[in-house]
N, C-alpha and C. Protein backbone atom coordinates (compact mmCIF):
# COMPACT_ATOMS: atom_id res chain seq x y z
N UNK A 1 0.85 -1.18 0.00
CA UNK A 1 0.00 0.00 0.00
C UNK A 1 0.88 1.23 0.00
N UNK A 2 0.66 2.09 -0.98
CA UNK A 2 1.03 3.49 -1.01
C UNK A 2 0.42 4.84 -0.67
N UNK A 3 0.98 5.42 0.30
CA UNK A 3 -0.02 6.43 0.55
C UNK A 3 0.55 8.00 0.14
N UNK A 4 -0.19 8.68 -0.49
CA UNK A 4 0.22 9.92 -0.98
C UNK A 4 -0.18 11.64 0.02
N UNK A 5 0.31 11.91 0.43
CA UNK A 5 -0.20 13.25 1.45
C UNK A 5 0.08 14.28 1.21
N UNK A 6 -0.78 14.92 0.49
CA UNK A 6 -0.84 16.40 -0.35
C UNK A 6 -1.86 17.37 -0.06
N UNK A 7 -1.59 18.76 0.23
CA UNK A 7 -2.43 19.67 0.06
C UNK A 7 -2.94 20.24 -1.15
N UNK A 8 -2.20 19.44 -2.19
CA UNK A 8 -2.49 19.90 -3.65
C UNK A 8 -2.90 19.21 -4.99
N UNK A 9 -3.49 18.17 -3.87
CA UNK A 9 -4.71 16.89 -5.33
C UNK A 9 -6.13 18.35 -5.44
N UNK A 10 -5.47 19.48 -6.34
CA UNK A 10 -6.78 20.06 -6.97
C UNK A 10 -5.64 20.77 -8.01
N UNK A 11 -6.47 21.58 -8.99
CA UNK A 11 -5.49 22.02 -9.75
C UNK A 11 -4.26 23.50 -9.36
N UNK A 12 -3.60 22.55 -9.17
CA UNK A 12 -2.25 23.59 -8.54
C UNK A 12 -0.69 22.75 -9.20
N UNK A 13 0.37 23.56 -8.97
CA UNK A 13 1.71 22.88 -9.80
C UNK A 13 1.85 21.58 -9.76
N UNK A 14 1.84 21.12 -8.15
CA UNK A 14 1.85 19.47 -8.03
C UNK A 14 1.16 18.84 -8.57
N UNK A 15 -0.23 18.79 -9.20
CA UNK A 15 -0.91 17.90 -9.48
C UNK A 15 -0.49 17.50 -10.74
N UNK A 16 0.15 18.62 -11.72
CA UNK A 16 0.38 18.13 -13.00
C UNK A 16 1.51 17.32 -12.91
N UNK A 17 2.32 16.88 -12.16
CA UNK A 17 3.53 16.24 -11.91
C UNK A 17 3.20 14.92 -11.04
N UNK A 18 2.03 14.42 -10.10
CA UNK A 18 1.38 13.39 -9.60
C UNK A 18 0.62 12.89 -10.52
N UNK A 19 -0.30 13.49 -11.40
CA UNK A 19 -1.05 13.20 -12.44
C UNK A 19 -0.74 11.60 -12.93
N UNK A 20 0.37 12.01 -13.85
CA UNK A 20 0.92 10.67 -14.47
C UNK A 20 1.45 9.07 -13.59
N UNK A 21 1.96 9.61 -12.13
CA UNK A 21 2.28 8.20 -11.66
C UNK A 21 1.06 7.82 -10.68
N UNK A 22 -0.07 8.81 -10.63
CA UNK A 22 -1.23 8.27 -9.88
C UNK A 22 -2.23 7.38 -10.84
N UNK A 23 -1.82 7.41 -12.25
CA UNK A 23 -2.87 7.15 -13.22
C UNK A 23 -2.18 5.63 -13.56
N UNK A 24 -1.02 5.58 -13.25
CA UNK A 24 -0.30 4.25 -14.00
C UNK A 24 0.04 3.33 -13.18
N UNK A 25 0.16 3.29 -11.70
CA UNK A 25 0.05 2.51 -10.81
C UNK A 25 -0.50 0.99 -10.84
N UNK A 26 0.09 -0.14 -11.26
CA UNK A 26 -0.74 -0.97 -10.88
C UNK A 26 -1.31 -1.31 -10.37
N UNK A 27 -2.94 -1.23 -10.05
CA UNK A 27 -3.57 -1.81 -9.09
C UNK A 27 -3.64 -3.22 -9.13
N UNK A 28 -2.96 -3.68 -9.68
CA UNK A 28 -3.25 -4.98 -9.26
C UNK A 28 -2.03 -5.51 -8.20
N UNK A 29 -1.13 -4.84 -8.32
CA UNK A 29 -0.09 -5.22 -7.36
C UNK A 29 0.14 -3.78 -5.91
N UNK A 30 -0.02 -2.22 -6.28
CA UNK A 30 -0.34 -1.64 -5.12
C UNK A 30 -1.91 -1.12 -5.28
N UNK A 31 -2.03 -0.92 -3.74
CA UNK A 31 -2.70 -0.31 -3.44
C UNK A 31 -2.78 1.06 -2.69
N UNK A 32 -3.09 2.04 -3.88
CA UNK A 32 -2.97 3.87 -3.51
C UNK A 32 -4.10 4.09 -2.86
N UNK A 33 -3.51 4.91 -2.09
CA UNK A 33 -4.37 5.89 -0.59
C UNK A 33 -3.59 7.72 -0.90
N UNK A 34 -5.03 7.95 -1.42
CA UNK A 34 -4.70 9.72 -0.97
C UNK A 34 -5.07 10.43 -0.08
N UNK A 35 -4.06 10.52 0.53
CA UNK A 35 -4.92 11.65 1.88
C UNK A 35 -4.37 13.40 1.80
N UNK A 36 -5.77 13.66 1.25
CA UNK A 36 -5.97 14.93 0.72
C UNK A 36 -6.00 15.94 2.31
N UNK A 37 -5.37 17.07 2.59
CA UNK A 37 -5.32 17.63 2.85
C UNK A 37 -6.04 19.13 2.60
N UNK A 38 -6.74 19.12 1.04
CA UNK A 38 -7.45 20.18 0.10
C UNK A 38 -8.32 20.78 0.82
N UNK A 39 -7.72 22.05 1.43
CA UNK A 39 -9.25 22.78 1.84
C UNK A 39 -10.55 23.10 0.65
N UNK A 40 -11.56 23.12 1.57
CA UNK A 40 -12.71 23.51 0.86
C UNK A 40 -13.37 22.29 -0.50
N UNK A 41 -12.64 21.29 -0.18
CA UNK A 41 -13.12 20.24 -0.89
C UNK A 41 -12.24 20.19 -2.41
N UNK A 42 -11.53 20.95 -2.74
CA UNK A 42 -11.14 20.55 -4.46
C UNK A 42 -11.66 21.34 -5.21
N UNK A 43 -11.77 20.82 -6.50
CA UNK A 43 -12.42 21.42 -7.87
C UNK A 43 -12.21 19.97 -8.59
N UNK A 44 -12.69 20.23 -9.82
CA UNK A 44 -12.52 19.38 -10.96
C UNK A 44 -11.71 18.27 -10.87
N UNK A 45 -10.24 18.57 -10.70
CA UNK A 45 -8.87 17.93 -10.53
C UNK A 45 -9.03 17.04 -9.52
N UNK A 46 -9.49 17.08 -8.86
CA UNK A 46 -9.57 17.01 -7.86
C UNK A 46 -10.54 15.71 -7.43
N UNK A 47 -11.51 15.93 -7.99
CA UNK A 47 -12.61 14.75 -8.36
C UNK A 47 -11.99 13.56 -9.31
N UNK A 48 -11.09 14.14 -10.03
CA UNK A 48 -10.54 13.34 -10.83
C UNK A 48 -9.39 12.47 -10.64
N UNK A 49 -9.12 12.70 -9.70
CA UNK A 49 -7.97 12.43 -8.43
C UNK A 49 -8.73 11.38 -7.62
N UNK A 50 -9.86 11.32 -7.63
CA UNK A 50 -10.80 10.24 -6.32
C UNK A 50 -11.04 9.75 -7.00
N UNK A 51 -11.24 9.42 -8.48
CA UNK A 51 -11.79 8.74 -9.30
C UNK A 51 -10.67 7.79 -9.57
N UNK A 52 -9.76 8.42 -9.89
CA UNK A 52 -8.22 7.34 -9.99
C UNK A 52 -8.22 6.53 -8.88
N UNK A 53 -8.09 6.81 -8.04
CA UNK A 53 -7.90 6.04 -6.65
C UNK A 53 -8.87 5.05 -6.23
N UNK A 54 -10.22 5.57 -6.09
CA UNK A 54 -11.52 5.58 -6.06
C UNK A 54 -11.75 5.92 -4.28
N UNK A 55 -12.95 6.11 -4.71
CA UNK A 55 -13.67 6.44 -3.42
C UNK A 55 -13.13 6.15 -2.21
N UNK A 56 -12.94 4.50 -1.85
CA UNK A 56 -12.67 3.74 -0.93
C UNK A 56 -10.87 4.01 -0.47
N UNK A 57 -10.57 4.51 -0.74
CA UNK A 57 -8.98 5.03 -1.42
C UNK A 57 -8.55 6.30 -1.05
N UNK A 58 -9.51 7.38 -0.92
CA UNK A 58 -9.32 8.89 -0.36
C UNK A 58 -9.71 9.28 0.57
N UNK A 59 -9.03 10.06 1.35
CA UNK A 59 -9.04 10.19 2.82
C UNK A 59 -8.99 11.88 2.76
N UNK A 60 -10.02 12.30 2.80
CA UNK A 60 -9.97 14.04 3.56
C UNK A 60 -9.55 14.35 4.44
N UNK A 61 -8.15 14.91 4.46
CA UNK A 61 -7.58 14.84 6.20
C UNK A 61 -7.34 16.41 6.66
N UNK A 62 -8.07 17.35 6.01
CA UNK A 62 -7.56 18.76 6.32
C UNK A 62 -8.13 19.10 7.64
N UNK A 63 -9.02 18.28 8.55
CA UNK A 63 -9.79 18.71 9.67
C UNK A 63 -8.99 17.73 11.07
N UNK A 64 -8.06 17.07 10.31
CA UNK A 64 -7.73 16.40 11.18
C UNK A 64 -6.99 16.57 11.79
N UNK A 65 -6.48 16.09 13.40
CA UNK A 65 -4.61 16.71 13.58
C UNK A 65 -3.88 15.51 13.44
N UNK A 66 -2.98 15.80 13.97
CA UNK A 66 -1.75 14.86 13.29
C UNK A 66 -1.90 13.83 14.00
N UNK A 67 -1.99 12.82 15.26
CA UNK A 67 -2.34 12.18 16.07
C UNK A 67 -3.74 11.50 15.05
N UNK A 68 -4.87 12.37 14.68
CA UNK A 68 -5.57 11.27 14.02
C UNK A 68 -5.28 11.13 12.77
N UNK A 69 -4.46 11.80 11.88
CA UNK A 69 -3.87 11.87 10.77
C UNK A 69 -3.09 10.61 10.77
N UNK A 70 -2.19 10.49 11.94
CA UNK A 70 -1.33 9.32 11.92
C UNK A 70 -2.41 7.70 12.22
N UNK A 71 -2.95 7.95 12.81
CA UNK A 71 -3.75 7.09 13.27
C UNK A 71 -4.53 6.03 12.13
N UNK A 72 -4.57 7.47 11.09
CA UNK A 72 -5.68 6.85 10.05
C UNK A 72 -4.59 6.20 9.19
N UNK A 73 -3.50 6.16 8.85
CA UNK A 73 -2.36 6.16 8.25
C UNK A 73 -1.96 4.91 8.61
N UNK A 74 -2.06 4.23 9.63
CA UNK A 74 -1.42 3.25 10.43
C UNK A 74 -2.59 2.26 10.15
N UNK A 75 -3.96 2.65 10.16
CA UNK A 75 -5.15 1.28 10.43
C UNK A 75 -5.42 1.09 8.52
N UNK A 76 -4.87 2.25 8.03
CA UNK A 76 -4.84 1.57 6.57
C UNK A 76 -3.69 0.77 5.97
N UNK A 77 -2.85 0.15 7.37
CA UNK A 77 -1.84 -0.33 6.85
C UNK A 77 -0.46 -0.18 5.34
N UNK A 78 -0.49 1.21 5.90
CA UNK A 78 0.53 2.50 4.11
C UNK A 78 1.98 1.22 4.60
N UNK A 79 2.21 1.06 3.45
CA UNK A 79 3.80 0.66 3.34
C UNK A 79 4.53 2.00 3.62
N UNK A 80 4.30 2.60 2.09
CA UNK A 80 5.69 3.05 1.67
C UNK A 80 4.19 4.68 1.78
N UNK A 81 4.63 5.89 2.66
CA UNK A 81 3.82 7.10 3.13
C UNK A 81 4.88 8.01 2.17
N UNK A 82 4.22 8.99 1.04
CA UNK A 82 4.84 9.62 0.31
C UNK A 82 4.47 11.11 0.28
N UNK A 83 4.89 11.81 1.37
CA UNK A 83 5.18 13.95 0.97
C UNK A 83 5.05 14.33 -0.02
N UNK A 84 3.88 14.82 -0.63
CA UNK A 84 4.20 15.70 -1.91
C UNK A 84 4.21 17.14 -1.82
N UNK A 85 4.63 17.45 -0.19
CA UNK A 85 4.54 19.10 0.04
C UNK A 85 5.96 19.65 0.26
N UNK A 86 6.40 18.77 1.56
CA UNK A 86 7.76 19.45 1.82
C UNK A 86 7.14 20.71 2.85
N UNK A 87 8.09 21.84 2.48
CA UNK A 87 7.81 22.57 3.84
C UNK A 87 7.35 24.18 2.93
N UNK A 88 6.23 23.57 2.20
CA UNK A 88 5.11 24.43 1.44
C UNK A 88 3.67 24.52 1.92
N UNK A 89 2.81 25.50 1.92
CA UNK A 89 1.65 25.79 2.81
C UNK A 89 1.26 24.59 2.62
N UNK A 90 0.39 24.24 4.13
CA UNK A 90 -0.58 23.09 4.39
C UNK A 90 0.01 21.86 4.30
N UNK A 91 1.24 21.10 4.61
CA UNK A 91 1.87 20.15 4.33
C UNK A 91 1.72 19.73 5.79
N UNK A 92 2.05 18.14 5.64
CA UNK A 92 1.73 17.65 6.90
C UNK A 92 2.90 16.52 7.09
N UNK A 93 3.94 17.36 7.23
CA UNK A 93 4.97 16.97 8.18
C UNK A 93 5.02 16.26 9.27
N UNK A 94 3.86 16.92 9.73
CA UNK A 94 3.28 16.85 11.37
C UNK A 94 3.55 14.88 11.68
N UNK A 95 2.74 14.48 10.81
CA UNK A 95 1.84 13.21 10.23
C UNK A 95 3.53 12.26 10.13
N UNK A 96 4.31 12.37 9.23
CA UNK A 96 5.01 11.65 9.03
C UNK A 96 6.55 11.67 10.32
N UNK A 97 6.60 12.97 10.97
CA UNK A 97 7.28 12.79 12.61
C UNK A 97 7.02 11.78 13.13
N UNK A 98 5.41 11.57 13.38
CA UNK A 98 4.90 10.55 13.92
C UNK A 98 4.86 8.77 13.31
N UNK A 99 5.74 8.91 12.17
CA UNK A 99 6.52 7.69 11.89
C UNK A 99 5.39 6.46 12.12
N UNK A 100 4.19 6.62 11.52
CA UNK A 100 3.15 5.27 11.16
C UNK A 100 3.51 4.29 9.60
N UNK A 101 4.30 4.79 9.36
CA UNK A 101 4.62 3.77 7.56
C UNK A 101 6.19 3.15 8.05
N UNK A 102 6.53 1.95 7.30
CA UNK A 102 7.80 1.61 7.35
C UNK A 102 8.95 2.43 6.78
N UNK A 103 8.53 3.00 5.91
CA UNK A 103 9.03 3.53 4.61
C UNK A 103 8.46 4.63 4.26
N UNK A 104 8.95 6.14 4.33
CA UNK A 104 8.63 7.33 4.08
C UNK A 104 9.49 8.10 3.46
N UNK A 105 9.14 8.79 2.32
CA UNK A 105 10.25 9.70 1.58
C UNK A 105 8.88 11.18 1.26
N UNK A 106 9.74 11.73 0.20
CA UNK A 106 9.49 12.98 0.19
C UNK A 106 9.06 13.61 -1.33
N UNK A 107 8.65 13.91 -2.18
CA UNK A 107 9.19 14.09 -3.49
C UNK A 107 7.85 15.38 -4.51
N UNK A 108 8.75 15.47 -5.26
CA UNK A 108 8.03 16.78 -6.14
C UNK A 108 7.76 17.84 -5.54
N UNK A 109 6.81 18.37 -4.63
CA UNK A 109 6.68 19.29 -4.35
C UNK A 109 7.84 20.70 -3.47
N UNK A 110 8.43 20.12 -3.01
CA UNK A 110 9.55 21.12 -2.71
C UNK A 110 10.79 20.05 -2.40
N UNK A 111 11.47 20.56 -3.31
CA UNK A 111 12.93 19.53 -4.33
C UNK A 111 13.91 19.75 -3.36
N UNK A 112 13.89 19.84 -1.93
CA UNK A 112 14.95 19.65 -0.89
C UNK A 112 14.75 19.19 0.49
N UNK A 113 15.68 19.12 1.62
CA UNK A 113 15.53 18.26 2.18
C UNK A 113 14.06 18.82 3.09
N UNK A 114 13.60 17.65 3.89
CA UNK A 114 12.36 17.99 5.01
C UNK A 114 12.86 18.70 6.20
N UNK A 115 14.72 18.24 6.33
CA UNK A 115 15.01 18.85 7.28
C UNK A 115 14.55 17.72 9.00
N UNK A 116 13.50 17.00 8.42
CA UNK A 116 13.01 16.23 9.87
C UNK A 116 14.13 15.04 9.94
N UNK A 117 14.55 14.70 11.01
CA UNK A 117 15.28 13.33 11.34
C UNK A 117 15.48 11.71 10.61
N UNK A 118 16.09 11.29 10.10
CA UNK A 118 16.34 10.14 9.36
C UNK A 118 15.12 9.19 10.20
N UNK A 119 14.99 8.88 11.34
CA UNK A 119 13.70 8.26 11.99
C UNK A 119 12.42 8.79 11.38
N UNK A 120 12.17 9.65 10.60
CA UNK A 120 10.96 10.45 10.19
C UNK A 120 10.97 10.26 8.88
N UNK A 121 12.10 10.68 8.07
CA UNK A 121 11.80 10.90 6.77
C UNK A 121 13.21 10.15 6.08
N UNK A 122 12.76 8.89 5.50
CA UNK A 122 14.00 8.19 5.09
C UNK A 122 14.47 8.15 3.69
N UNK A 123 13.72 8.86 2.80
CA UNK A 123 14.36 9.05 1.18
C UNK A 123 13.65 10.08 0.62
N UNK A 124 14.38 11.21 -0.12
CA UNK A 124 13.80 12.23 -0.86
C UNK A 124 14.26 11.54 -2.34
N UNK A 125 13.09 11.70 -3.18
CA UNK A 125 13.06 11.15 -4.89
C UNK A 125 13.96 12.54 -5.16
N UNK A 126 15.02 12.00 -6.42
CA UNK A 126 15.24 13.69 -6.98
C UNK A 126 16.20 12.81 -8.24
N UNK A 127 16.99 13.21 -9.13
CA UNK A 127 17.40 13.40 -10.05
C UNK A 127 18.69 13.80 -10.04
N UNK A 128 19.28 13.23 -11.06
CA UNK A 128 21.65 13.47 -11.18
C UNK A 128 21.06 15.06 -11.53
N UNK A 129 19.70 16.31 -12.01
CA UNK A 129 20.25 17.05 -12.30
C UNK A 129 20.20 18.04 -11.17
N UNK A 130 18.96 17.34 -10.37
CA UNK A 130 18.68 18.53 -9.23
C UNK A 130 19.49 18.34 -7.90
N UNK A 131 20.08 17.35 -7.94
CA UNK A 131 20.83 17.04 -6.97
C UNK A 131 21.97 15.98 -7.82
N UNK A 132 23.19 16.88 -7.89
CA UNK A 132 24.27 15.91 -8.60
C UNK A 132 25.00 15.03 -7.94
N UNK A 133 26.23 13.78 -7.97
CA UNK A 133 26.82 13.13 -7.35
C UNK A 133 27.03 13.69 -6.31
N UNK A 134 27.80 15.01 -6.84
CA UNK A 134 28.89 15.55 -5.84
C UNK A 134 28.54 16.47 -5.60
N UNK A 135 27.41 16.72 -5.07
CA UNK A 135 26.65 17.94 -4.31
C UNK A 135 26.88 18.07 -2.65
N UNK A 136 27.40 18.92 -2.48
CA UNK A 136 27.47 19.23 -0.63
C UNK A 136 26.50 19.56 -0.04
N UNK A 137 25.44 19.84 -0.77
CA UNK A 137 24.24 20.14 0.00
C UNK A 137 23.71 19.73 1.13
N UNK A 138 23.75 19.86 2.05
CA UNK A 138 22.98 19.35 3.42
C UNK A 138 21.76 18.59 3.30
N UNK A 139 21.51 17.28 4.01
CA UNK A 139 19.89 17.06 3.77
C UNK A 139 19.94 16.31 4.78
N UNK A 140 18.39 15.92 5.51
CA UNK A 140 18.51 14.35 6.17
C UNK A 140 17.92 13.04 5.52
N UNK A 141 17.74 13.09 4.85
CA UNK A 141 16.93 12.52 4.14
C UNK A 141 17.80 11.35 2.80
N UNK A 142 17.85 10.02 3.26
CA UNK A 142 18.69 9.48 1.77
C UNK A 142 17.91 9.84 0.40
N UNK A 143 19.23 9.99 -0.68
CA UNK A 143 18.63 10.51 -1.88
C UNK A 143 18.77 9.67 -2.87
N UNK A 144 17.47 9.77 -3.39
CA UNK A 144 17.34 8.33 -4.54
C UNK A 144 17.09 8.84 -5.73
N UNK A 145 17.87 8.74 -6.76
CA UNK A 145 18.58 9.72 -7.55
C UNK A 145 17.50 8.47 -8.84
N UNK A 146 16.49 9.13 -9.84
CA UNK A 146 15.63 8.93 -10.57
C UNK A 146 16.67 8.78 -11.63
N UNK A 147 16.69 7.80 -13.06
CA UNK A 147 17.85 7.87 -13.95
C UNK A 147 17.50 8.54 -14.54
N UNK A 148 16.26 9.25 -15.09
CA UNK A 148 16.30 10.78 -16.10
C UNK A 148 15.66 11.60 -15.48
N UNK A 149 14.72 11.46 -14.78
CA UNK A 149 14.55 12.66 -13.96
C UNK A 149 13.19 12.75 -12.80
N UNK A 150 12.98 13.12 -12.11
CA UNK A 150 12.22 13.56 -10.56
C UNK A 150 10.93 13.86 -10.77
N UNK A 151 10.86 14.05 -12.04
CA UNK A 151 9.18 14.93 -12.56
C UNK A 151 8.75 14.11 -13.99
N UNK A 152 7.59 14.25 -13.72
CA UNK A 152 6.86 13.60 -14.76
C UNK A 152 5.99 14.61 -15.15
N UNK A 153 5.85 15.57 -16.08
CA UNK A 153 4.75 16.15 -16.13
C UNK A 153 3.68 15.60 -17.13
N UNK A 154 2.66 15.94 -16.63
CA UNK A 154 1.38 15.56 -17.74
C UNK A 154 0.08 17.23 -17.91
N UNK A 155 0.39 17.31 -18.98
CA UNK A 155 -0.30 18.97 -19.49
C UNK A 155 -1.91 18.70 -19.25
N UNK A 156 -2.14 19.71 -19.19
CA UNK A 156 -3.57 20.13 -19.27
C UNK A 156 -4.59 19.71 -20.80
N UNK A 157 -5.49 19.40 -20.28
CA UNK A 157 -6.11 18.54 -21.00
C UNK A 157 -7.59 19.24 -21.04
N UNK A 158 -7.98 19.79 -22.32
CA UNK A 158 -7.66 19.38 -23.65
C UNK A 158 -6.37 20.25 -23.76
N UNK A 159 -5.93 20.52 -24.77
CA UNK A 159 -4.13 21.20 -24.68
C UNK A 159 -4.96 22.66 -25.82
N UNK A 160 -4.49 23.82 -25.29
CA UNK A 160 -4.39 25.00 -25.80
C UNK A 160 -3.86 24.78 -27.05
N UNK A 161 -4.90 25.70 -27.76
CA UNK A 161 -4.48 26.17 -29.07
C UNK A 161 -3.41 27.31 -29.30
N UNK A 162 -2.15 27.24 -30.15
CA UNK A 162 -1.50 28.16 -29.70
C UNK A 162 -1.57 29.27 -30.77
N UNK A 163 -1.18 30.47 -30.70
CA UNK A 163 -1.63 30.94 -32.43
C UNK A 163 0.24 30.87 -32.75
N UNK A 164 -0.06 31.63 -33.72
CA UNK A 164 1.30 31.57 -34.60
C UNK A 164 2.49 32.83 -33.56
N UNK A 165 3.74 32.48 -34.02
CA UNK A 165 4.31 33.41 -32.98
C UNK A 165 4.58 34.75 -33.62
N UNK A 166 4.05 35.81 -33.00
CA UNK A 166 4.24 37.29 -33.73
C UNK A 166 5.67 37.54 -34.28
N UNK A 167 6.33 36.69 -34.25
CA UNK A 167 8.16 37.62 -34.42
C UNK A 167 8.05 37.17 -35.76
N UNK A 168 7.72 35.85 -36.43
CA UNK A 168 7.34 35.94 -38.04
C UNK A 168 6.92 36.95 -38.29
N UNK A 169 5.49 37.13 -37.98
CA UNK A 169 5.36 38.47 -39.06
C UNK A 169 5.83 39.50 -38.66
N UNK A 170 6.04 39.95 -37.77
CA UNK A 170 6.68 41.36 -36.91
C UNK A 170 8.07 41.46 -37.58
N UNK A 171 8.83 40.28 -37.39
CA UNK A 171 10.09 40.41 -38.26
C UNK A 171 11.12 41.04 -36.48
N UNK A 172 10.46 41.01 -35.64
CA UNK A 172 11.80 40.84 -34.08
C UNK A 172 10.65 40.21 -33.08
N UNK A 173 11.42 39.87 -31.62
CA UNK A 173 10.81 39.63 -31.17
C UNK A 173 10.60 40.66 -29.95
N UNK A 174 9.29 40.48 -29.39
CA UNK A 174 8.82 40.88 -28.24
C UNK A 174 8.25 40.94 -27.01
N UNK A 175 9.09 41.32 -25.90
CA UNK A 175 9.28 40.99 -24.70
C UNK A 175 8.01 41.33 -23.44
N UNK A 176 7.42 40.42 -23.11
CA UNK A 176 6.24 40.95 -21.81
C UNK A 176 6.13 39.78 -20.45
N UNK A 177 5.91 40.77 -19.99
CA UNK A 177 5.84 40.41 -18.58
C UNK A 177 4.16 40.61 -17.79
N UNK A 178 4.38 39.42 -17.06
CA UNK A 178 2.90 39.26 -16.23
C UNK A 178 3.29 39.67 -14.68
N UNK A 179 2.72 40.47 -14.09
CA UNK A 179 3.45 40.30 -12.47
C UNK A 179 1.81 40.72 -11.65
N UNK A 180 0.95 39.58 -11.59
CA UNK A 180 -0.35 39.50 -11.02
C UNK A 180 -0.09 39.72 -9.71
């Protein structure tokens, strides 16, 4: 059993990067558990996220504290308990201190260490590019180095139409900025 613990099964950066290894999972050999953290219930993505898993499979845990967070974590018997926050709003760190899975790592959502104790958090996923051989970087966390890379993305669906790029006909190109 795999369990996934995210504040961000709705449409936000992480999901397009969980997308693809939540969809391809064998169920016939694991069994995925999401425990959503999503205030206010989700959107779209989000539904579509419980549907992968299914029903029996997703766990709303944003009301919970960490004590029953862990609790619920432990009676669903999670092997391998997987961070997709790191130490980004609404992440539940809390949950995996409390050391209910055999096997806990860290991955995608914030690409460095948890910082929590090797007893807590025993492998961050990452990549030769984001973390090289011979990197000094500090972490606690062992690093299990992906052979091409840490991220999987999967685009938005249906995929944007793009128009043609103005510097053809303009004949240079031109520079803009968004700062919402």
């Amino acid at each position: 059993t795999i369990g996934y613990i995210s504040p961000d099964f709705f449409t936000h950066s992480v999901s397009y990067f969980i997308e693809g290894p939540l969809a391809r999972h064998n169920r016939k050999k694991f069994r995925v558990i999401c425990y959503a953290n999503v205030p206010k219930g989700g959107d779209a993505k989000t539904a579509r996220f419980k549907q992968m898993v299914g029903e029996e499979n997703w766990r709303q845990i944003e009301t919970l504290d960490s004590l029953e967070c862990a609790k619920l974590v432990e009676k669903d018997r999670v092997d391998i308990l997987v961070d997709l926050a790191g130490h980004t709003a609404n992440n539940r760190l809390d949950v995996f201190a409390l050391r209910q899975s055999p096997m806990q790592m860290t991955w995608i959502g914030y690409p460095n260490t948890t910082g929590l104790p090797r007893q807590a958090m025993d492998y961050r996923l990452t990549d030769g590019y984001a973390d090289p051989q011979d990197t000094s970087q500090k972490r606690s966390e062992e690093l299990v180095r992906l052979p091409r890379s840490f991220l999987c993305y999967t685009p938005h669906l249906p995929l944007l139409v793009v128009a043609p790029l103005p510097a053809i006909a303009n004949g240079f190109v031109t520079f803009g900025t968004y700062n919402g």
